[in-house]
C-alpha atoms as a PDB file:
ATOM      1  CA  UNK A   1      -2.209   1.064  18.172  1.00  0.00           C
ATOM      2  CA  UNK A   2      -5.611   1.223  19.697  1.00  0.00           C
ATOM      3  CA  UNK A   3      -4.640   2.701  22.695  1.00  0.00           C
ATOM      4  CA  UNK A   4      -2.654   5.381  20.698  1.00  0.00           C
ATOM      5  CA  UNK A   5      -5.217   6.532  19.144  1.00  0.00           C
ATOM      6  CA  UNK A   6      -8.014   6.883  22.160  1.00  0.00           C
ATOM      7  CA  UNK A   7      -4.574   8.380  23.926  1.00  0.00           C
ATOM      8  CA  UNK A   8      -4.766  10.884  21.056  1.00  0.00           C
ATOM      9  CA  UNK A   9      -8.171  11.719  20.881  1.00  0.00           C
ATOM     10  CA  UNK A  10      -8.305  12.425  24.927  1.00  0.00           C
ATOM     11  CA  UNK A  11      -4.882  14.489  24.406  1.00  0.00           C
ATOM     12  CA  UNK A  12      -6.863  16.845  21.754  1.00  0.00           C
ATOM     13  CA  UNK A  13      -9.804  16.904  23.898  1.00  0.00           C
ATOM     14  CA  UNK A  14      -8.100  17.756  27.267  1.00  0.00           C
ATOM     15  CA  UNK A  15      -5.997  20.295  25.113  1.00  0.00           C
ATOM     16  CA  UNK A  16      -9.294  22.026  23.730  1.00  0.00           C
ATOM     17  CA  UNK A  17     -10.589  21.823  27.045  1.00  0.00           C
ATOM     18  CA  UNK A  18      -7.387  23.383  28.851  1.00  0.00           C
ATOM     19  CA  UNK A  19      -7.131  26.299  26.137  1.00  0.00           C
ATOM     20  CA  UNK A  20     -10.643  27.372  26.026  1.00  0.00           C
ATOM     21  CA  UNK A  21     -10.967  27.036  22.531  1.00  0.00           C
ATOM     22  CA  UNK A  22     -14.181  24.706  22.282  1.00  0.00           C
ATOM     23  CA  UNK A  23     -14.185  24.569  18.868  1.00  0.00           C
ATOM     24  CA  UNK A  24     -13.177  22.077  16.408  1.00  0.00           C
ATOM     25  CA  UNK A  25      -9.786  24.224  14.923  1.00  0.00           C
ATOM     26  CA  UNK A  26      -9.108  24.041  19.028  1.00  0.00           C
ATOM     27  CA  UNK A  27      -9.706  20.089  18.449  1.00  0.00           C
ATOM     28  CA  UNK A  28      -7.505  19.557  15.280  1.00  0.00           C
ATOM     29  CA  UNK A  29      -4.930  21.553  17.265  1.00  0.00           C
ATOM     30  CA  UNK A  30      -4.461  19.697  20.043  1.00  0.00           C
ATOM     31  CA  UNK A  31      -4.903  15.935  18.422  1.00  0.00           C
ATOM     32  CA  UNK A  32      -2.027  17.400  16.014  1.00  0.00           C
ATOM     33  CA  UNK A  33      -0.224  18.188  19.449  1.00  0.00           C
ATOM     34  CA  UNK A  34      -0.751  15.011  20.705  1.00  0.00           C
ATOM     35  CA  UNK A  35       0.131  13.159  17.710  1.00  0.00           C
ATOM     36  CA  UNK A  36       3.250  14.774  16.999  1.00  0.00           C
ATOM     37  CA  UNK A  37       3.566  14.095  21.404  1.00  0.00           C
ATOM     38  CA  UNK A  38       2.797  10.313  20.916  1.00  0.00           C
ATOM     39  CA  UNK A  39       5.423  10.171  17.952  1.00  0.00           C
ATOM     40  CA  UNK A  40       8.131  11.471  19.801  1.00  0.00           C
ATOM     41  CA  UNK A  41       6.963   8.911  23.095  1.00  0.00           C
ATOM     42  CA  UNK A  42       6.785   6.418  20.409  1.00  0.00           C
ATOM     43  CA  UNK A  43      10.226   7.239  18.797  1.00  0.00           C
ATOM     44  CA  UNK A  44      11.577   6.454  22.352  1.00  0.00           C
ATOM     45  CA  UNK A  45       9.914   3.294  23.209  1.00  0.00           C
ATOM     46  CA  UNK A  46      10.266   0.691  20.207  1.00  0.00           C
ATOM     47  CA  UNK A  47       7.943  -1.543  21.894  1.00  0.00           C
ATOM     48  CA  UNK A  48       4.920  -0.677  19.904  1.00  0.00           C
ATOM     49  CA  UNK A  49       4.175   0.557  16.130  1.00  0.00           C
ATOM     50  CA  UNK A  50       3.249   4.350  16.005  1.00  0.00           C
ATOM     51  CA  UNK A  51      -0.706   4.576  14.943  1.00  0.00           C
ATOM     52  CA  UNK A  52      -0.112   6.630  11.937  1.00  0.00           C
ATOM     53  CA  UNK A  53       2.393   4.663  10.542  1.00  0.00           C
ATOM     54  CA  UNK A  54      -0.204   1.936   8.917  1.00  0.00           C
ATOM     55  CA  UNK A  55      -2.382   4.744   7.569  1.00  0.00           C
ATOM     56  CA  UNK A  56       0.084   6.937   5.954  1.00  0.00           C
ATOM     57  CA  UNK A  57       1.390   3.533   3.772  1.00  0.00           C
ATOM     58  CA  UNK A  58      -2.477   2.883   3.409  1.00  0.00           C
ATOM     59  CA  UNK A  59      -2.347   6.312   1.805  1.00  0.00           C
ATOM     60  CA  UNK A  60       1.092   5.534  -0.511  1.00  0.00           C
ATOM     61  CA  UNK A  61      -0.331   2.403  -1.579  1.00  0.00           C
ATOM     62  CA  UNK A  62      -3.492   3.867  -2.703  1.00  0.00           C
ATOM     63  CA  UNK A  63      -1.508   6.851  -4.497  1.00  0.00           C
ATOM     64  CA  UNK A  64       0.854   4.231  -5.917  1.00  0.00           C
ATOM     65  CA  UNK A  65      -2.023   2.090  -7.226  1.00  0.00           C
ATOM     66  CA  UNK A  66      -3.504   5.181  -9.112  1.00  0.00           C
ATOM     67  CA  UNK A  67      -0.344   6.214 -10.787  1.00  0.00           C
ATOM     68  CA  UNK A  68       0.141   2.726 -11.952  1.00  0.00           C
ATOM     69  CA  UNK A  69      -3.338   2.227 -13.118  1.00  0.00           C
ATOM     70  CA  UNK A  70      -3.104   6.136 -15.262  1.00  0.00           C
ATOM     71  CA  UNK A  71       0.706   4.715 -16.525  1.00  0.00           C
ATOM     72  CA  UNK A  72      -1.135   1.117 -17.530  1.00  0.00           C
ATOM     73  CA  UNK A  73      -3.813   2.888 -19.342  1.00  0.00           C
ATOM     74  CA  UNK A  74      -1.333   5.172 -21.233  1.00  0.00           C
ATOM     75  CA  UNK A  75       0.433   1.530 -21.977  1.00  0.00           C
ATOM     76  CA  UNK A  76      -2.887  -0.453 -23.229  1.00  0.00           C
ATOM     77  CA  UNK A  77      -3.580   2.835 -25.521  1.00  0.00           C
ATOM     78  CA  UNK A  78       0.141   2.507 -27.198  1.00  0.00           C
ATOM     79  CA  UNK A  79      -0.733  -1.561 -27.504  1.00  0.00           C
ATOM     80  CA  UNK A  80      -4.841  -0.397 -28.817  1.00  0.00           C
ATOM     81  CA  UNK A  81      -2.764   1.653 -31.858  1.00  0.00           C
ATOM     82  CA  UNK A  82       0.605  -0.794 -32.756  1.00  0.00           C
ATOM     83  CA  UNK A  83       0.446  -3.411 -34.750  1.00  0.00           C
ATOM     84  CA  UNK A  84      -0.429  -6.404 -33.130  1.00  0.00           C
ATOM     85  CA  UNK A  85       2.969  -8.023 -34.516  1.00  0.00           C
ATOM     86  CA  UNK A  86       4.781  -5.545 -31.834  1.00  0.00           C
ATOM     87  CA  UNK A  87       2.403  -7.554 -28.560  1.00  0.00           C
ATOM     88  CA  UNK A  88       4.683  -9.699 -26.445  1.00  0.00           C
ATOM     89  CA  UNK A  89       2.118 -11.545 -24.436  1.00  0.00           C
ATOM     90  CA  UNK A  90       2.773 -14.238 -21.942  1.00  0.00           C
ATOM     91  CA  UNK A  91       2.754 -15.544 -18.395  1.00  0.00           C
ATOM     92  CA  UNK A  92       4.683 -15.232 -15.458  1.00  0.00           C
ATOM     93  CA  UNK A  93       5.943 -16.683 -12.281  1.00  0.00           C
ATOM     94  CA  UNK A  94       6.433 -14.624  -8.972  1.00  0.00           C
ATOM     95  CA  UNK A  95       7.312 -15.992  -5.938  1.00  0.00           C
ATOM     96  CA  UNK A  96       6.242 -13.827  -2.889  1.00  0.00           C
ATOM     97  CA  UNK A  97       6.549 -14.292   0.229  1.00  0.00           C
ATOM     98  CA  UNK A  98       4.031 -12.928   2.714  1.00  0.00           C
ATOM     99  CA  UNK A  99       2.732 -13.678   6.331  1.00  0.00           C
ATOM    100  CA  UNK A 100      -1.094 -13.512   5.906  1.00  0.00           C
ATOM    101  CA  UNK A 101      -3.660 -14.438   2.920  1.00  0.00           C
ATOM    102  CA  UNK A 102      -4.937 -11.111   3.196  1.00  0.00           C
ATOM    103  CA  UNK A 103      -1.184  -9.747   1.637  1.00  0.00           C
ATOM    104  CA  UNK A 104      -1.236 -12.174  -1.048  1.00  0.00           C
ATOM    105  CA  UNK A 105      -5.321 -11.789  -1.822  1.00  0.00           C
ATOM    106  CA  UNK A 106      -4.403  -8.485  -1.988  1.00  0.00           C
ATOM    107  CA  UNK A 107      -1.388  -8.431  -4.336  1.00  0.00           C
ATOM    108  CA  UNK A 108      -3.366 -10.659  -6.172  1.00  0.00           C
ATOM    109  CA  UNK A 109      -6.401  -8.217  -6.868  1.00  0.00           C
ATOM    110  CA  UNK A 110      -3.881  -4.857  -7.040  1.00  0.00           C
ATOM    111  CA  UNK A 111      -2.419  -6.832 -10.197  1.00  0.00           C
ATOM    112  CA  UNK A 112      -5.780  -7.833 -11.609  1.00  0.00           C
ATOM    113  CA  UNK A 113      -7.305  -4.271 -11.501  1.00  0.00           C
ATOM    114  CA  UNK A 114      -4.725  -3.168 -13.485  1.00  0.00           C
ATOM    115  CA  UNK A 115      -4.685  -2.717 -17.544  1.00  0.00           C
ATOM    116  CA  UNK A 116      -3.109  -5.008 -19.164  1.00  0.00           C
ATOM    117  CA  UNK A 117      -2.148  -7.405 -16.266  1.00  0.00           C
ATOM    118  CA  UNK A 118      -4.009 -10.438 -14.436  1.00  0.00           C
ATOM    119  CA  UNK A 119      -3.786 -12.595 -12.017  1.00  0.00           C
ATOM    120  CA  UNK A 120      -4.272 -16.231 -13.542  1.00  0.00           C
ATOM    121  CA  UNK A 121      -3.377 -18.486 -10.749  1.00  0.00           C
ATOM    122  CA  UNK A 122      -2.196 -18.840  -7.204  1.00  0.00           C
ATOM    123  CA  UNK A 123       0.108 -21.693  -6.090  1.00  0.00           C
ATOM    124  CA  UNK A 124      -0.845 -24.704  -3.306  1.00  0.00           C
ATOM    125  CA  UNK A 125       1.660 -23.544  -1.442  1.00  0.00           C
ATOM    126  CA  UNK A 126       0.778 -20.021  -1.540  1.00  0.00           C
ATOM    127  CA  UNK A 127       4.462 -19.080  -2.388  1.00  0.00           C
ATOM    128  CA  UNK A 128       3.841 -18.405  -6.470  1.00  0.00           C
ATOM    129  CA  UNK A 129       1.124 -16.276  -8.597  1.00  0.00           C
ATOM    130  CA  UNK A 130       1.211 -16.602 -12.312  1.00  0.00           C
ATOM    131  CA  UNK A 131       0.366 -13.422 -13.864  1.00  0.00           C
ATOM    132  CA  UNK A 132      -0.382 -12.956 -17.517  1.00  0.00           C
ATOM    133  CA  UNK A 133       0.627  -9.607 -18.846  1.00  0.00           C
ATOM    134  CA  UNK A 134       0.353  -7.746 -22.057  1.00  0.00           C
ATOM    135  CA  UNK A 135       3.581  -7.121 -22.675  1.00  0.00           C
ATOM    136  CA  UNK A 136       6.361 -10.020 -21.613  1.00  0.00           C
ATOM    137  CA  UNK A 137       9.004  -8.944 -23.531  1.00  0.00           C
ATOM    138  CA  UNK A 138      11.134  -8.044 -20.106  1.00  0.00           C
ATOM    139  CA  UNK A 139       9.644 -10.666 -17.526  1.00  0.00           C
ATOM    140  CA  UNK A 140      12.562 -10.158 -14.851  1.00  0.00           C
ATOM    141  CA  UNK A 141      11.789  -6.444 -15.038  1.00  0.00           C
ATOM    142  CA  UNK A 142       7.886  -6.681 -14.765  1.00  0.00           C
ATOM    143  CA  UNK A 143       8.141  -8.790 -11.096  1.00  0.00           C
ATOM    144  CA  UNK A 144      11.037  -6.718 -10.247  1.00  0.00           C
ATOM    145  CA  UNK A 145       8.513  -3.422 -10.928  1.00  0.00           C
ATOM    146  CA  UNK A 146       5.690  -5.697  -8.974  1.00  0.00           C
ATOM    147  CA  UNK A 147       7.948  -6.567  -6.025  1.00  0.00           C
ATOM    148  CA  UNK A 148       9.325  -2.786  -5.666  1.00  0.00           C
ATOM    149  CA  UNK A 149       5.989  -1.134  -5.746  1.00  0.00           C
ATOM    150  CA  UNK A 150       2.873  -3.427  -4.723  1.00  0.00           C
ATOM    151  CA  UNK A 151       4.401  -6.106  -2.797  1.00  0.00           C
ATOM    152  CA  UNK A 152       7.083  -3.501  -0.806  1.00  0.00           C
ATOM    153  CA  UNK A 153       3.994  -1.528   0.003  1.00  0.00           C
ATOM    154  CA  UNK A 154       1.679  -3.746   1.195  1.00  0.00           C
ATOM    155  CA  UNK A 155       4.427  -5.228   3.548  1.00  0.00           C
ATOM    156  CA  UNK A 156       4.591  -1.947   4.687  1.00  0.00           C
ATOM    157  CA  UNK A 157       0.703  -1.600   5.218  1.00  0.00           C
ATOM    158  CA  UNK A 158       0.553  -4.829   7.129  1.00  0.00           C
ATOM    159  CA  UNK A 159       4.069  -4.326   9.191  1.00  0.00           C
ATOM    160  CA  UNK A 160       5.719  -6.916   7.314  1.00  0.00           C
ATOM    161  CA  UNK A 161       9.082  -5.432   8.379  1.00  0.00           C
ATOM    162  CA  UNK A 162       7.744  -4.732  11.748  1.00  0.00           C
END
């Protein structure tokens, strides 16, 4: 991916140089050349993982992470103003499977950060996290939503399915 990107950067360069246009929108131009170039290379040799790929799920992830932290604090503020008879705390169980410590750590600190979930506990094996969560009353559902938004994306971040 390294090499994509220093391809990319000489592409734009040798692109502003070739055009005349020494100036930065003569820059942007020709990286934008190159990258969409290097995609389409890319797109016809598997072999390798096209450079943007990473930072574009870096970019969902950290948009996913913000809606779910706004949606969380819209959640705790319904729990702040019911009547604490209505809470369904409790703990689960959710097995994950990931390549690298870095995924899980993570996951781990994702769920933490936000309202009205937390990471208690991680498993020997590394297989398991136990998360406490405000409102247990659907515990299948809450991993499910964890697995299909967190966990899919950082597998995508780290080219889990790579």
């Amino acid at each position: 991916m390294a090499v994509q990107f220093i391809a990319n950067i000489a592409l734009g360069l040798l692109w502003m140089i070739l055009s005349g246009a020494q100036s930065l929108q003569g820059f942007l131009f020709g990286y934008l050349l190159g990258m969409l170039f290097l995609f389409l290379f890319n797109a016809q040799n598997r072999s390798a993982r096209f450079y943007m790929k990473p930072v574009l799920a870096v970019a969902k992830l950290f948009l996913i992470f913000c809606w779910e932290i706004l949606i969380s604090n819209l959640n705790v503020l319904v729990y702040v103003f019911r009547p604490i008879s209505d809470l369904k705390p409790g703990i689960v169980a959710m097995d994950v499977d990931f390549k690298t410590d870095f995924e899980l750590v993570l996951l781990a600190n994702l769920i933490t950060m936000t309202p009205g979930t937390m990471t208690l506990d991680i498993a020997d094996d590394e297989k398991r996290l136990y998360i406490h969560a405000l409102d247990c009353s659907d515990p299948e559902g809450l991993v499910q939503h964890l697995r299909d938004t967190f966990e899919k994306t950082i597998k995508e971040v780290t080219g889990y399915y790579d």
